[in-house]
C-alpha atoms as a PDB file:
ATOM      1  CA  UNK A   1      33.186  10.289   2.253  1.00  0.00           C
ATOM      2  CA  UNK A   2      29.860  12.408   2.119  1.00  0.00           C
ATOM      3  CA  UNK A   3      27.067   9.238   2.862  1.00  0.00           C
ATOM      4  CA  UNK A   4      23.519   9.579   2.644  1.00  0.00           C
ATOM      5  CA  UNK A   5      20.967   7.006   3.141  1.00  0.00           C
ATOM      6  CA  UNK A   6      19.747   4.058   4.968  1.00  0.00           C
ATOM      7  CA  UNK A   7      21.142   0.782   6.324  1.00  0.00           C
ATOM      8  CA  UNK A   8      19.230  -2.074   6.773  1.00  0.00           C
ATOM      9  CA  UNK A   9      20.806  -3.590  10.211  1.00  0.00           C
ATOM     10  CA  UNK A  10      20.154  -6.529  11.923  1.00  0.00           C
ATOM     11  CA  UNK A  11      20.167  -5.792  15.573  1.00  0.00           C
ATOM     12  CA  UNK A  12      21.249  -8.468  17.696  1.00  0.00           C
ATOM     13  CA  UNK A  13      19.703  -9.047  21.191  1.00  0.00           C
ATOM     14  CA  UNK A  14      21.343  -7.241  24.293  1.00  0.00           C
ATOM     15  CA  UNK A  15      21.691  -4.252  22.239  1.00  0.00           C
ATOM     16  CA  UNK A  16      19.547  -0.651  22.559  1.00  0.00           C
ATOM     17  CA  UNK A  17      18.743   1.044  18.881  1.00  0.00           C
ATOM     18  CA  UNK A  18      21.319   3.728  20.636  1.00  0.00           C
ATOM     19  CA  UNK A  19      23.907   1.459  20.793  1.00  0.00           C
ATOM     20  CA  UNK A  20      23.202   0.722  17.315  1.00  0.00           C
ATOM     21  CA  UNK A  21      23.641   4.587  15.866  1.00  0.00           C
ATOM     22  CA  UNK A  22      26.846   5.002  17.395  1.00  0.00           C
ATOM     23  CA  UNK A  23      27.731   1.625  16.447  1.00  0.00           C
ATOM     24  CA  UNK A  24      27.023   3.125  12.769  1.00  0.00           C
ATOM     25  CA  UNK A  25      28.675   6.656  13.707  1.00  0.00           C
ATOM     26  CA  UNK A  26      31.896   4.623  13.887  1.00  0.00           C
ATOM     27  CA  UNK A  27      31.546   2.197  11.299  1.00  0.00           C
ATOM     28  CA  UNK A  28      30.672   4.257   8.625  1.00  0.00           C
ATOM     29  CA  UNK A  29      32.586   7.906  10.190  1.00  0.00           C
ATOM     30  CA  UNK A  30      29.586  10.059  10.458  1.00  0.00           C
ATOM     31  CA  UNK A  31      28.432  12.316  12.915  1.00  0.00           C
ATOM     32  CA  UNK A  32      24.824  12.498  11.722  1.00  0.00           C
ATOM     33  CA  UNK A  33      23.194   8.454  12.575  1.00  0.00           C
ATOM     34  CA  UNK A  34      19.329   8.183  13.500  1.00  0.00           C
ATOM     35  CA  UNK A  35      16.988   5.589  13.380  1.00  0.00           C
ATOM     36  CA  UNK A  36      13.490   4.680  11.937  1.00  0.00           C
ATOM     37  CA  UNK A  37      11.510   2.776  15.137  1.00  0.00           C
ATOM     38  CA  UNK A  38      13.061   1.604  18.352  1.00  0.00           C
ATOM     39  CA  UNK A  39      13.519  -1.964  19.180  1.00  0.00           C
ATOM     40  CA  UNK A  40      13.436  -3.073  23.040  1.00  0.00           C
ATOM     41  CA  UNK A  41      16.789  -4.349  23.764  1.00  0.00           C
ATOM     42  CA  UNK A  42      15.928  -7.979  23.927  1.00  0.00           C
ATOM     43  CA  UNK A  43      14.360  -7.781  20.922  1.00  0.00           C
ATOM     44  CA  UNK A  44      16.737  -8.547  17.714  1.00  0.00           C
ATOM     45  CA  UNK A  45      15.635  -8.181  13.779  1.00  0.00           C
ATOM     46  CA  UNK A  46      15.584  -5.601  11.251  1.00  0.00           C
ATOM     47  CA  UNK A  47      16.678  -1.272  12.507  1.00  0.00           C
ATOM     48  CA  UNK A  48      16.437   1.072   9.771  1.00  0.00           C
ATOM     49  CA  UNK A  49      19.651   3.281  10.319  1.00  0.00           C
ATOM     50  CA  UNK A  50      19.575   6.633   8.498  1.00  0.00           C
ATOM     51  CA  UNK A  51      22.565   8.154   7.602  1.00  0.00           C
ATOM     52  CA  UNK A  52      23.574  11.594   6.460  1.00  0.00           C
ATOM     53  CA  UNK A  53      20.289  13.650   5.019  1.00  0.00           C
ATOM     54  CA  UNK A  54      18.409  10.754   5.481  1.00  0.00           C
ATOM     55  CA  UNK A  55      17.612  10.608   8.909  1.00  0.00           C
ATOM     56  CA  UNK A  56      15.449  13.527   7.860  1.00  0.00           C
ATOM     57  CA  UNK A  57      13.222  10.635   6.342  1.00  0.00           C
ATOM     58  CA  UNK A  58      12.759   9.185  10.099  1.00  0.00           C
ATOM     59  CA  UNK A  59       9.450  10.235  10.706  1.00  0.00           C
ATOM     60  CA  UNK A  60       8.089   9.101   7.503  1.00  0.00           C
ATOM     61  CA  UNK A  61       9.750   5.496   7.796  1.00  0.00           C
ATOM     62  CA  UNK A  62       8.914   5.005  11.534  1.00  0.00           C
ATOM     63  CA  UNK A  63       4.804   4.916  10.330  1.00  0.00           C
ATOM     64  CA  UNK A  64       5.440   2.110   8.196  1.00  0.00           C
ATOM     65  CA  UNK A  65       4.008  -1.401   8.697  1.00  0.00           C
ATOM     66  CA  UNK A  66       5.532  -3.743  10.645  1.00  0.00           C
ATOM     67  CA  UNK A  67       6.242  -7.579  10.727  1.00  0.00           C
ATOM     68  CA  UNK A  68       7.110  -9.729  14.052  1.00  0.00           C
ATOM     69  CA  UNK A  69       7.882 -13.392  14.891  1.00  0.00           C
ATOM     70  CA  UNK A  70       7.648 -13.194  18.430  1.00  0.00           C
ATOM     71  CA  UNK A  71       7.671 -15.999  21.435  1.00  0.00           C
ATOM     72  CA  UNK A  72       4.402 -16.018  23.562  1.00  0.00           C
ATOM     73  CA  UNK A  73       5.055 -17.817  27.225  1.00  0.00           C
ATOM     74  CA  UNK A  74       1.768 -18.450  28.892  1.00  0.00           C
ATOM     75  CA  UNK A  75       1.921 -19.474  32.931  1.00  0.00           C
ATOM     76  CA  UNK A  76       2.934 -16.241  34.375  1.00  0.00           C
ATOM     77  CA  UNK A  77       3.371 -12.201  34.065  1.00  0.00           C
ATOM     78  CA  UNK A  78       5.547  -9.948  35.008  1.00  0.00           C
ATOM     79  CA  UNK A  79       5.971  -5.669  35.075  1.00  0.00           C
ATOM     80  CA  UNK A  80       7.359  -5.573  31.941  1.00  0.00           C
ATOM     81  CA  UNK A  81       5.499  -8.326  30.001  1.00  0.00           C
ATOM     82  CA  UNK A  82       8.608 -10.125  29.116  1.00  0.00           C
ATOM     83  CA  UNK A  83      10.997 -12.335  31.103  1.00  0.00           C
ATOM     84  CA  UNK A  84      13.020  -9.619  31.672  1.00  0.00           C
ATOM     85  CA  UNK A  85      10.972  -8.056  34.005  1.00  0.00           C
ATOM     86  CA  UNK A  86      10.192  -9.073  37.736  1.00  0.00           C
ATOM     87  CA  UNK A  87       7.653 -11.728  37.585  1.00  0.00           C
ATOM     88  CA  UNK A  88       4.171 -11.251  39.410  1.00  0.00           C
ATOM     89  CA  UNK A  89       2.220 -14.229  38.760  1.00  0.00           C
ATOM     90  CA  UNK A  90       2.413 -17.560  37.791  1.00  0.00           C
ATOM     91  CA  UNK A  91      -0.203 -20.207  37.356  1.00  0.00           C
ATOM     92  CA  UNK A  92      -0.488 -23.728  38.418  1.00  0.00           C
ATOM     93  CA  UNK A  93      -3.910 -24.625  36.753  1.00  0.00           C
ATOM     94  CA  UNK A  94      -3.863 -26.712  33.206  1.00  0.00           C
ATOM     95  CA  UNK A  95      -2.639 -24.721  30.508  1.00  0.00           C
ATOM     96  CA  UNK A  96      -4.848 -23.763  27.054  1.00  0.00           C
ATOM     97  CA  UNK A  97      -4.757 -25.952  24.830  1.00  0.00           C
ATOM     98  CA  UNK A  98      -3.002 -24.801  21.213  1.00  0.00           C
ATOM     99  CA  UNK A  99      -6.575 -24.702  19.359  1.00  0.00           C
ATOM    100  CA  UNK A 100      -7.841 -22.345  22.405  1.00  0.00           C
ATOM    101  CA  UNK A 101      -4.410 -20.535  22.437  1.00  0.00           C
ATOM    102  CA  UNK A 102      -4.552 -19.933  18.357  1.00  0.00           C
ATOM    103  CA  UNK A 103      -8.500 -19.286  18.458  1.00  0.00           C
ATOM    104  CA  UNK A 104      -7.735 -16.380  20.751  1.00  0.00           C
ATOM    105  CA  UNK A 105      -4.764 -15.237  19.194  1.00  0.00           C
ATOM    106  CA  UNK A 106      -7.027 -14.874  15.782  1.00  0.00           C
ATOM    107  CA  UNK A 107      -9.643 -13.068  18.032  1.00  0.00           C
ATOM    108  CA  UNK A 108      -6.965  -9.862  18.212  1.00  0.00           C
ATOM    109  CA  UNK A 109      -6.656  -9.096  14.299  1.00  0.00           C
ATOM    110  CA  UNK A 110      -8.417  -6.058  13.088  1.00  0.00           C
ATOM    111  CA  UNK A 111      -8.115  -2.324  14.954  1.00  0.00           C
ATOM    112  CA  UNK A 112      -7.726  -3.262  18.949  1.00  0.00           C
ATOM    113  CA  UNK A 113      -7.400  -0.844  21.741  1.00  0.00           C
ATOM    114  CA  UNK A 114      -3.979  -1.979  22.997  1.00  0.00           C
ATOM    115  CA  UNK A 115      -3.137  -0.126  26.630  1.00  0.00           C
ATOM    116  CA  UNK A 116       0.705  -0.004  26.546  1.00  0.00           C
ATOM    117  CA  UNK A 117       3.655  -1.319  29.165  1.00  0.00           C
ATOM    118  CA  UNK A 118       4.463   0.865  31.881  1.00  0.00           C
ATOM    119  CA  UNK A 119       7.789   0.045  30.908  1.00  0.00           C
ATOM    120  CA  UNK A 120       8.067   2.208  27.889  1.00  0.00           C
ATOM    121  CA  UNK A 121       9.006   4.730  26.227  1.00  0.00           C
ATOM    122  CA  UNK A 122       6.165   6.867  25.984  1.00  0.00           C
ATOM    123  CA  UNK A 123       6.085  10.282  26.947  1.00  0.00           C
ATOM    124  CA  UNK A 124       3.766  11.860  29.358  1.00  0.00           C
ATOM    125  CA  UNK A 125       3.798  15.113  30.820  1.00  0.00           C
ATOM    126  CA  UNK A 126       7.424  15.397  29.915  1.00  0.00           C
ATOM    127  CA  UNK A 127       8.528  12.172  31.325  1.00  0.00           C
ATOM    128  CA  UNK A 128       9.049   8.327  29.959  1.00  0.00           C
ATOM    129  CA  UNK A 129       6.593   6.140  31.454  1.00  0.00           C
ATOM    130  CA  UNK A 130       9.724   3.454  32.194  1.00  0.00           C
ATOM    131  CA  UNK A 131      10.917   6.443  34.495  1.00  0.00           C
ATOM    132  CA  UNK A 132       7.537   7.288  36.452  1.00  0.00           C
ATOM    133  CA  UNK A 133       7.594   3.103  37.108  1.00  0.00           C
ATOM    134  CA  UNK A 134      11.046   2.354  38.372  1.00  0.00           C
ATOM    135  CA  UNK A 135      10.468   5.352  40.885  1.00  0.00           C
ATOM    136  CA  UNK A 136       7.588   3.225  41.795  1.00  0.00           C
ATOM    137  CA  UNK A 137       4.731   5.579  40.637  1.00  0.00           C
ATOM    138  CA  UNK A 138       1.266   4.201  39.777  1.00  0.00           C
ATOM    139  CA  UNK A 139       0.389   5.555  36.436  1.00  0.00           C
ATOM    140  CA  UNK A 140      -2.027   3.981  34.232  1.00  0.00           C
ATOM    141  CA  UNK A 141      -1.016   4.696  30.289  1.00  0.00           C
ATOM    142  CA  UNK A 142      -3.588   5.561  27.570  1.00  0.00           C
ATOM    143  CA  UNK A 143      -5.177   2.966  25.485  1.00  0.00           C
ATOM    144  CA  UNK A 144      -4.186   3.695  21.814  1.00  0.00           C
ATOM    145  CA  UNK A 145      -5.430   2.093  18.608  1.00  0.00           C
ATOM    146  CA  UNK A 146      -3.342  -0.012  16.676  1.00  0.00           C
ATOM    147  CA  UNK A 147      -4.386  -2.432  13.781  1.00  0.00           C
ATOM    148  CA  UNK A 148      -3.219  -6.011  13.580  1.00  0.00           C
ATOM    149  CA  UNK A 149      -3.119  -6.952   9.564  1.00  0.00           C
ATOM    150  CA  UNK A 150      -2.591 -10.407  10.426  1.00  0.00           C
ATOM    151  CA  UNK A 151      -1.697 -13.248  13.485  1.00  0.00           C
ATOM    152  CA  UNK A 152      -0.813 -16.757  13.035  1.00  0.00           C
ATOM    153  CA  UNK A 153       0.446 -18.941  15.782  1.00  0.00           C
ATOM    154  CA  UNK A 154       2.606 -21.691  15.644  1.00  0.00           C
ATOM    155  CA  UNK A 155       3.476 -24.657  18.471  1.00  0.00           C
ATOM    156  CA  UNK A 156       6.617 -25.081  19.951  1.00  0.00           C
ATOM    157  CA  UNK A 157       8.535 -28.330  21.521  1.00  0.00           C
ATOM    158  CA  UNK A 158       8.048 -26.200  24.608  1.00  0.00           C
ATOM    159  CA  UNK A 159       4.907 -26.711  26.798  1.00  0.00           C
ATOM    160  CA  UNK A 160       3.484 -23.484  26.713  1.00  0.00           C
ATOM    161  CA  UNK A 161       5.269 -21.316  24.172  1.00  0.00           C
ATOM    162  CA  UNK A 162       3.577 -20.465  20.934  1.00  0.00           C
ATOM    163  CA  UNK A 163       5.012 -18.388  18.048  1.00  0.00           C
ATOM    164  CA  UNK A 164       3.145 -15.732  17.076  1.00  0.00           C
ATOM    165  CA  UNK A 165       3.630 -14.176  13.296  1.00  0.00           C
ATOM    166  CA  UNK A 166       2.615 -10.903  13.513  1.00  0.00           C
ATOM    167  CA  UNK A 167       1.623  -7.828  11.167  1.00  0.00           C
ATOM    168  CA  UNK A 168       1.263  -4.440  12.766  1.00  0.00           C
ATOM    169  CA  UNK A 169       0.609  -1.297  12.480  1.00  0.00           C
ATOM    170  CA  UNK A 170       3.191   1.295  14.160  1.00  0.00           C
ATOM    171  CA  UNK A 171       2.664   1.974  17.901  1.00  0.00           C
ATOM    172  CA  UNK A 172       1.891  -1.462  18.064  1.00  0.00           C
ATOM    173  CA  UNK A 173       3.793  -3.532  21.456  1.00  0.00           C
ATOM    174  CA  UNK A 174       4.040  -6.831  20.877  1.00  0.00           C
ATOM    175  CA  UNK A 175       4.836  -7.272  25.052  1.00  0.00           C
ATOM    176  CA  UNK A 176       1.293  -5.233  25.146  1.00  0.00           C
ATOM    177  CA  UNK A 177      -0.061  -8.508  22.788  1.00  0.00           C
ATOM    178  CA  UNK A 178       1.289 -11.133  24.464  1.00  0.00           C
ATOM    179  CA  UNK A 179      -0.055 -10.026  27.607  1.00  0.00           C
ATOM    180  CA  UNK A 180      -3.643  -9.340  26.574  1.00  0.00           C
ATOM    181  CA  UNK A 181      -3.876 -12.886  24.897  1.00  0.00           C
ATOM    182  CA  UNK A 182      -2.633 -14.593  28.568  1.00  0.00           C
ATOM    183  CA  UNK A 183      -5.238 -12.302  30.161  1.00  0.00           C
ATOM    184  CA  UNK A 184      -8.089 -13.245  27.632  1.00  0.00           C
ATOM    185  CA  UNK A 185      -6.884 -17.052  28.377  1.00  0.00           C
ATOM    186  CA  UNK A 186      -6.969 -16.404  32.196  1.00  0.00           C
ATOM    187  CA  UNK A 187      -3.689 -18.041  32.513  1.00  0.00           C
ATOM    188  CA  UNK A 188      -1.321 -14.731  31.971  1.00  0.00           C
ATOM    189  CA  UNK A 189       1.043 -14.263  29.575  1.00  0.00           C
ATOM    190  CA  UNK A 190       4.637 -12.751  28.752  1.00  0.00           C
ATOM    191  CA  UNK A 191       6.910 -11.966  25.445  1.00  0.00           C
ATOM    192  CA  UNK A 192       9.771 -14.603  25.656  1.00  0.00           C
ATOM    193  CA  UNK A 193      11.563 -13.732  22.523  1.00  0.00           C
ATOM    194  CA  UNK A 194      10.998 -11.017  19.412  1.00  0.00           C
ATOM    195  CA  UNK A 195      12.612 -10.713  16.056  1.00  0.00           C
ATOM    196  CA  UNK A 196      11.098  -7.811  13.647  1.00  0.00           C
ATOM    197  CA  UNK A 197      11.439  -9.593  10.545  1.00  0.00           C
ATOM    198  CA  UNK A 198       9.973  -6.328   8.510  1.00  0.00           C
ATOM    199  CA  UNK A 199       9.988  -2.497   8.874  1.00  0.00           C
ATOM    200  CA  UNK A 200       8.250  -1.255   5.780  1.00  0.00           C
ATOM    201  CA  UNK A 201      10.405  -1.708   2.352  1.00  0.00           C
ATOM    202  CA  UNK A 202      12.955  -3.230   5.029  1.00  0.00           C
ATOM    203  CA  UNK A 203      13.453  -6.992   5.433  1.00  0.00           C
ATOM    204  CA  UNK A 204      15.324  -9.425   7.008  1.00  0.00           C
ATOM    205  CA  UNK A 205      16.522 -11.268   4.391  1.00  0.00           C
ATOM    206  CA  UNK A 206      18.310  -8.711   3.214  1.00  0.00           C
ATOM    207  CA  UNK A 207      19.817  -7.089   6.636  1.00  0.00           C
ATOM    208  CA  UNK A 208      23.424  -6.973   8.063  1.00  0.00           C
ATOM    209  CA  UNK A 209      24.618  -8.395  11.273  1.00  0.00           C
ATOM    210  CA  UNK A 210      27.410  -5.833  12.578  1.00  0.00           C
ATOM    211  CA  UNK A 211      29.557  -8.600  12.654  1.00  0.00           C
ATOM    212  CA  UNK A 212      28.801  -9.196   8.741  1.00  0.00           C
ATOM    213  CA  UNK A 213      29.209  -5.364   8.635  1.00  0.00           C
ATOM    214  CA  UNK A 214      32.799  -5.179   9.927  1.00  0.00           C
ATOM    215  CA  UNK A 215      33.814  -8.078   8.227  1.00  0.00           C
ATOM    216  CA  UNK A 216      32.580  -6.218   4.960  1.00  0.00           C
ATOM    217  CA  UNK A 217      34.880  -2.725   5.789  1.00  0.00           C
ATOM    218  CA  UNK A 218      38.079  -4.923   6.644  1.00  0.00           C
ATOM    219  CA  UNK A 219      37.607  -7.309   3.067  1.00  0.00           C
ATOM    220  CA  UNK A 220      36.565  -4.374   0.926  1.00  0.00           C
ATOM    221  CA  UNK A 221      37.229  -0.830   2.637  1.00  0.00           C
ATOM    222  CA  UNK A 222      35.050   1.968   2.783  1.00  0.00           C
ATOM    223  CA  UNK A 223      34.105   2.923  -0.409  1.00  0.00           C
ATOM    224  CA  UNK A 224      32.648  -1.447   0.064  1.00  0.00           C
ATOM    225  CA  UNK A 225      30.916  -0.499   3.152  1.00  0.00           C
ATOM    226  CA  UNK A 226      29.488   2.866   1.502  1.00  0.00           C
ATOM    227  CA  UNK A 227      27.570   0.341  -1.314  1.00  0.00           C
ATOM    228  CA  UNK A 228      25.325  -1.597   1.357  1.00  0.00           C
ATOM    229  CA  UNK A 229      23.462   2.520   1.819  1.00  0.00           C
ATOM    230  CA  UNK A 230      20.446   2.247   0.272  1.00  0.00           C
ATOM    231  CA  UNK A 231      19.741   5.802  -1.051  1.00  0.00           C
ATOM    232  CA  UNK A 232      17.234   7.916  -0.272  1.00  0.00           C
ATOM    233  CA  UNK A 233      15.943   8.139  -3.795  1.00  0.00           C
ATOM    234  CA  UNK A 234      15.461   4.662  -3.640  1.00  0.00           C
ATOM    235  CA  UNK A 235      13.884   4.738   0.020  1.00  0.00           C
ATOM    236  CA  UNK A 236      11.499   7.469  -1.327  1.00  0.00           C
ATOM    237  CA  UNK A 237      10.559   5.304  -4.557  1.00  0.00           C
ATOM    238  CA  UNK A 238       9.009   2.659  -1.986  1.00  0.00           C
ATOM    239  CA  UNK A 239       7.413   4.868  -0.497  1.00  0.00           C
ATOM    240  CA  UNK A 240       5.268   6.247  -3.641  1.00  0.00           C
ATOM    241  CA  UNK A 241       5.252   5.751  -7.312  1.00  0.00           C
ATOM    242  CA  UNK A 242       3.987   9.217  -8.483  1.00  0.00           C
ATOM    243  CA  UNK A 243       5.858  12.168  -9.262  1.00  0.00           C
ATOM    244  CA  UNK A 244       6.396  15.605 -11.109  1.00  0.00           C
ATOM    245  CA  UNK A 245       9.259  17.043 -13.052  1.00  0.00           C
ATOM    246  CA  UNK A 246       9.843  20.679 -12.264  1.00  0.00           C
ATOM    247  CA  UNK A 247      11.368  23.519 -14.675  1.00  0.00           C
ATOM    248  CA  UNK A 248      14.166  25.418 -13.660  1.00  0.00           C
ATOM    249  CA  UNK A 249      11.464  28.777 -11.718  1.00  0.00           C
ATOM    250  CA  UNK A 250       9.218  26.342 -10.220  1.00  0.00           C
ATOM    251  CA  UNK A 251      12.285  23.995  -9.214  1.00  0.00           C
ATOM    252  CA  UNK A 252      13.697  26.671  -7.304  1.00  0.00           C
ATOM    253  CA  UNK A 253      10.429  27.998  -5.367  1.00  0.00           C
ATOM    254  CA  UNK A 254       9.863  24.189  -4.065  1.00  0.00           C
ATOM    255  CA  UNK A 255      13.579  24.196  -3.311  1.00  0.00           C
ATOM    256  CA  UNK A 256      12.706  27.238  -0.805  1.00  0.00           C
ATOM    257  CA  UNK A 257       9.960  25.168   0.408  1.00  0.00           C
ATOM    258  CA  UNK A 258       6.840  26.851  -1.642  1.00  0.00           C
ATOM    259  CA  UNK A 259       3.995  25.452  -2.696  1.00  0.00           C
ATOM    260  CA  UNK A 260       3.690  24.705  -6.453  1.00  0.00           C
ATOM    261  CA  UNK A 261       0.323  24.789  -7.555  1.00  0.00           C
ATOM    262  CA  UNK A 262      -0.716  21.812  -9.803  1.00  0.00           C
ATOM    263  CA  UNK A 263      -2.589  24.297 -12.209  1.00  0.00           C
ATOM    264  CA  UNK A 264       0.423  26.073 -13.345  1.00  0.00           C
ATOM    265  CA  UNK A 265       1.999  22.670 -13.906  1.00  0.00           C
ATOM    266  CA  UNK A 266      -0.687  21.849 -16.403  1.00  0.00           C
ATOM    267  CA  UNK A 267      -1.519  19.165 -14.034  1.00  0.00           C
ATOM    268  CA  UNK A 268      -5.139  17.969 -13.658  1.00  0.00           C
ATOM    269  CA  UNK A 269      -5.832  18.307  -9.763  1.00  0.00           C
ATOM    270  CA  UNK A 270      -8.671  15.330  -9.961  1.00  0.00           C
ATOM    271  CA  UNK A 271      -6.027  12.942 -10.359  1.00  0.00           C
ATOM    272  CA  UNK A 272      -4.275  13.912  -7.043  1.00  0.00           C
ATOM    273  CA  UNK A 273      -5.426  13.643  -3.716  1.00  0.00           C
ATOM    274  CA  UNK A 274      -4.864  15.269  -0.285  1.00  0.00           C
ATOM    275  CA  UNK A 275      -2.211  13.662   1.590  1.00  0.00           C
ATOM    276  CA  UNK A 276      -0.974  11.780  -1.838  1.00  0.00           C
ATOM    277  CA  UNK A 277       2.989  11.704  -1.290  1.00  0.00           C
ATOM    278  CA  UNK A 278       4.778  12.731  -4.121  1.00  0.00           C
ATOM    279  CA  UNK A 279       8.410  12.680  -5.380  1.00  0.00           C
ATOM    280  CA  UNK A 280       9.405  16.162  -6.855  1.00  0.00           C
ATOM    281  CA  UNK A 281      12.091  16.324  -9.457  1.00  0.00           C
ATOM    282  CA  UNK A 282      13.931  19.034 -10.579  1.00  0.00           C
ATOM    283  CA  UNK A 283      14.711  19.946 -14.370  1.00  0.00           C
ATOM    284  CA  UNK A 284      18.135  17.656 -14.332  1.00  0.00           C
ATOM    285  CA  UNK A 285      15.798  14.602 -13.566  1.00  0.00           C
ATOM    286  CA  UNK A 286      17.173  14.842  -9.869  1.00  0.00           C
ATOM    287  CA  UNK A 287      15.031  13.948  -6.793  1.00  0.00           C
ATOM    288  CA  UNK A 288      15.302  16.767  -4.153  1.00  0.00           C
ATOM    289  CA  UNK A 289      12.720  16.171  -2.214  1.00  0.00           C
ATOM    290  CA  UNK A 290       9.157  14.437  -1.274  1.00  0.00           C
ATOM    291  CA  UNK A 291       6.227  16.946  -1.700  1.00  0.00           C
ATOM    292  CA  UNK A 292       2.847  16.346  -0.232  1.00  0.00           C
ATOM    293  CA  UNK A 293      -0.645  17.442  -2.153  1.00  0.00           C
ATOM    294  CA  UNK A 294      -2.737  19.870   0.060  1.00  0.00           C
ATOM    295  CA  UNK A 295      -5.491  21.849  -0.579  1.00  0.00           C
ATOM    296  CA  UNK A 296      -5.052  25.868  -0.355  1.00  0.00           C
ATOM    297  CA  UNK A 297      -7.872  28.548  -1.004  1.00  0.00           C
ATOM    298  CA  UNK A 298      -6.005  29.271  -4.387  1.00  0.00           C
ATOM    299  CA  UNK A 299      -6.351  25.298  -5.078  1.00  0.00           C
ATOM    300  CA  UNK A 300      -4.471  22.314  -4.897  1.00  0.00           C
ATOM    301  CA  UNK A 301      -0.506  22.267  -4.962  1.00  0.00           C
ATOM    302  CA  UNK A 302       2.366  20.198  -4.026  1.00  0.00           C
ATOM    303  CA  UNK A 303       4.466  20.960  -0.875  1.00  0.00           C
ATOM    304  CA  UNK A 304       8.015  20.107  -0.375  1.00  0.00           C
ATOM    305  CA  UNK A 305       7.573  18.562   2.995  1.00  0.00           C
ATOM    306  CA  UNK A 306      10.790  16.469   3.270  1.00  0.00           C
ATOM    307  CA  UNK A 307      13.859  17.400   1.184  1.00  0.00           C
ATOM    308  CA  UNK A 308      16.144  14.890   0.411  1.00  0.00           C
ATOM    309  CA  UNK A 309      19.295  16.380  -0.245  1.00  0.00           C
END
């Protein structure tokens, strides 16, 4: 069965987003699995899998917006700003308050320089950071910007854990968070618990647990299983509304990858700008791929940039 498209998976905690591809690979009997953003092994919540042509949409998807409900332990730290790392510091002293812990929480919404974890996947100079610090090398990672869109914090019955609801932009570590709110609160910090409840168009509430999944392919077969894909028509239609409807020359130049000038489309260029995303049908009415508006010396055209079939 030829599938192409995305599944919205529900990773559960314990598992790496690797586990999760081949998991897919064998479910669904497909060689070609990716993903769209990695989630840290304790971390459960919603994995974009892309199957088929679709993982060629990986990129695109991995920049979307984010959504977190994550646990926030204050008292202590550790190397990999969770409690699954080795812990380096704990505190004794009174803890915060929850009007002092959500005052400060607030205090990180808006575009923040966030320095990363050590223990990460980050390249640099070839290498993953987590690699340069389990051989025990100093290395000091390179703030990035990130944007928080919103942070609300909830209490707990625990003494010192908060919930933090959390929307991100990508690149955004939620251990990184955690961690710069104990700091700011002098009392440290750590990620106890984190569950992506949103990955752009993907949510939660409408995710699979694997168990859910092979439960599905044993009740209902494959052709069953093959009907929870979203396709990537449909992934592509979140991702922008516009589009243009190509004859049968011009259909076959953007098929090759050219550019197709808007001006020989009868289009008026004003109402397009650079960067817009657009999807690019052919004559049958059939998506084939997203095109991006650039500008060119000879004007203003649409690029095929990400074909989806």
């Amino acid at each position: 069965m030829n599938i192409n498209g995305a599944l919205n998976l529900n990773k559960p905690g314990g598992k790496t987003s690797h586990d999760m591809v081949c998991f897919a690979r064998r479910l669904f009997s497909v060689k070609k699995a990716g993903h769209a953003g990695t989630l840290d092994p304790m971390a459960t919540g919603v994995l974009p899998v892309l199957i088929g042509s679709a993982t060629k949409l990986s990129d695109l998807l991995s920049g979307n917006g984010k959504e977190y409900r994550a646990v926030l332990r204050l008292g202590m730290t550790a190397d990999t700003m969770d409690v699954t790392g080795n812990i380096t510091g704990g505190y004794s002293l009174p803890l915060p308050d929850f009007e002092e812990v959500k005052e400060v929480a607030g205090s990180f919404t808006g575009e923040i320089l966030q320095i990363p974890p050590v223990y990460s996947a980050i390249k640099l100079k070839g290498r993953k950071l987590y690699e340069y610090a389990r051989e025990g090398i100093e290395i000091t990672p390179e703030p990035r910007r990130v944007n928080i869109y919103s942070l609300t914090c909830e209490e707990t019955d625990n003494p010192g854990d908060y919930i933090l609801n959390i929307e991100c932009s990508k690149g955004t570590y939620i251990r990184s968070l955690c961690h710069d709110i104990g700091v700011r609160l002098k009392c440290g910090g750590v990620m106890a618990g984190l569950e992506r409840t949103r990955a752009g168009s993907f949510d939660i509430k409408e995710s699979f647990t694997p168990e859910i999944l092979e439960k599905y392919k044993t009740e209902r077969g494959e052709e069953g299983l093959a009907s929870l894909i979203i396709p990537c028509e449909d992934i592509l239609k979140n991702i922008t509304s516009k589009k243009i409807i190509l004859d049968g020359f011009y259909s076959r130049l953007a098929k090759n990858g050219a550019e197709i000038y808007l001006r020989k489309l009868k289009l008026n260029a004003g109402d397009f700008e650079p960067g817009d995303k657009i999807l690019t049908y052919d004559y049958n009415n059939i998506l084939f791929a997203l095109g991006e508006i650039r500008d060119y010396p000879d004007g203003r055209a649409c690029k095929p940039v990400i074909f989806a079939r």
